[in-house]
Protein backbone atom coordinates (compact mmCIF):
# COMPACT_ATOMS: atom_id res chain seq x y z
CA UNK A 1 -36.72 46.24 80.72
CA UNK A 2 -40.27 46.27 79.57
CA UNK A 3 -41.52 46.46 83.53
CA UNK A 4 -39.35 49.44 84.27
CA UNK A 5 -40.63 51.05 80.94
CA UNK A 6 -44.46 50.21 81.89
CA UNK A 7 -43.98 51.24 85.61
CA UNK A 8 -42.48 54.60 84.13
CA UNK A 9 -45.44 55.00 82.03
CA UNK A 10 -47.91 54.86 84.53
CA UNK A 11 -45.88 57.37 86.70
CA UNK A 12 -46.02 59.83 84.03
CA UNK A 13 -49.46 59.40 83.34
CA UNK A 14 -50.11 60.23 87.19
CA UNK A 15 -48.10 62.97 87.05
CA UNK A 16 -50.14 64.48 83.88
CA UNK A 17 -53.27 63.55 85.97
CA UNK A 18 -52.65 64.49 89.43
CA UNK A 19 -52.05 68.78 88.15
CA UNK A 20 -55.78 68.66 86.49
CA UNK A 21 -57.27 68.11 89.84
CA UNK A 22 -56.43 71.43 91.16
CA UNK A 23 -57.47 72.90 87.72
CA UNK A 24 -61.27 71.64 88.28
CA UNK A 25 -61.40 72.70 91.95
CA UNK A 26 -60.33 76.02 91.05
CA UNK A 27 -63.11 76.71 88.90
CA UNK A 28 -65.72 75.80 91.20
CA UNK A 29 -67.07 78.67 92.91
CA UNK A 30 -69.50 79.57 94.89
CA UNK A 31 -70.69 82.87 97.63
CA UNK A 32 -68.10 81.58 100.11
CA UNK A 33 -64.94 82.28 97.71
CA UNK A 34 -66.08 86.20 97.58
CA UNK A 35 -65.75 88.70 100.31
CA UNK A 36 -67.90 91.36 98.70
CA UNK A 37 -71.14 91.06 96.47
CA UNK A 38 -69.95 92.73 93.50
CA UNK A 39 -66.66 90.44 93.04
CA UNK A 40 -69.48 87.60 93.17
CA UNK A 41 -71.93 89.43 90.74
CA UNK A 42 -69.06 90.25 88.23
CA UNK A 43 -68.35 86.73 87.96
CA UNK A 44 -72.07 85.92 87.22
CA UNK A 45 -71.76 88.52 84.79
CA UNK A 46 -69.28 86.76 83.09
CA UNK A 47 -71.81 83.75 82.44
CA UNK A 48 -75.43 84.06 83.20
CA UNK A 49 -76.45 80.58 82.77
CA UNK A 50 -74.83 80.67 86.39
CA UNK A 51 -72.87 77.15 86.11
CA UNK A 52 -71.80 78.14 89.81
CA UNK A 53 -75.09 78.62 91.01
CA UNK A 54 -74.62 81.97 92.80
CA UNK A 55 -77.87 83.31 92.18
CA UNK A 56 -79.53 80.97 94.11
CA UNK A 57 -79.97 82.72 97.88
CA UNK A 58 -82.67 84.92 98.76
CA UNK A 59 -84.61 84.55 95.64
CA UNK A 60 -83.52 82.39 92.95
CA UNK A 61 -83.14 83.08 89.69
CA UNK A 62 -83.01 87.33 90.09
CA UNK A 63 -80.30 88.18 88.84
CA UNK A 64 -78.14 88.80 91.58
CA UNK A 65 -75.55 86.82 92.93
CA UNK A 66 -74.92 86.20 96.36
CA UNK A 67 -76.97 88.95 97.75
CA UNK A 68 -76.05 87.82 101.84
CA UNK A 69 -72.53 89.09 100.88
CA UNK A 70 -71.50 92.48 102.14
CA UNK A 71 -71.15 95.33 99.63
CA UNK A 72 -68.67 97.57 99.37
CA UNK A 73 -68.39 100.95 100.68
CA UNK A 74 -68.65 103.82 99.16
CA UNK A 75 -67.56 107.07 99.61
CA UNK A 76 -69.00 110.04 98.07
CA UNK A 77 -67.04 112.64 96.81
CA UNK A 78 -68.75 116.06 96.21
CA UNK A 79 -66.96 118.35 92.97
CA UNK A 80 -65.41 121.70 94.98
């Protein structure tokens, strides 16, 4: 009984582990997981200490995040 209780334990401590990993990856960001500039610099917004480092292309340190990704179009709309 006390093997089958310890082997039980250890398969639910794996299973509280094992969830966490994807937790930590997720968080982890950088210019690839953004399509468009301004998703990336809204993020730096967030937290300008920049703990995912996406102010560091063309320029560190500028204040603008991932500056080789594409903006977004605009479209200008004139009043009638």
């Amino acid at each position: 009984m006390p093997r089958r209780a310890t082997i039980a334990g250890i398969a639910t401590a794996i299973a509280s582990i094992i969830p966490l990993g994807g937790i930590a990856q997720a968080q982890d960001l950088d210019c690839r997981n953004f399509t468009f500039q301004e998703d990336a610099q809204a993020v730096f917004g967030q937290d300008p200490s920049d703990p995912h480092r996406l102010d560091e292309d063309q320029g560190p340190d500028d204040g603008i995040a991932c500056e080789a990704l594409p903006r977004r179009a605009t479209t200008l709309t004139t009043p009638t």
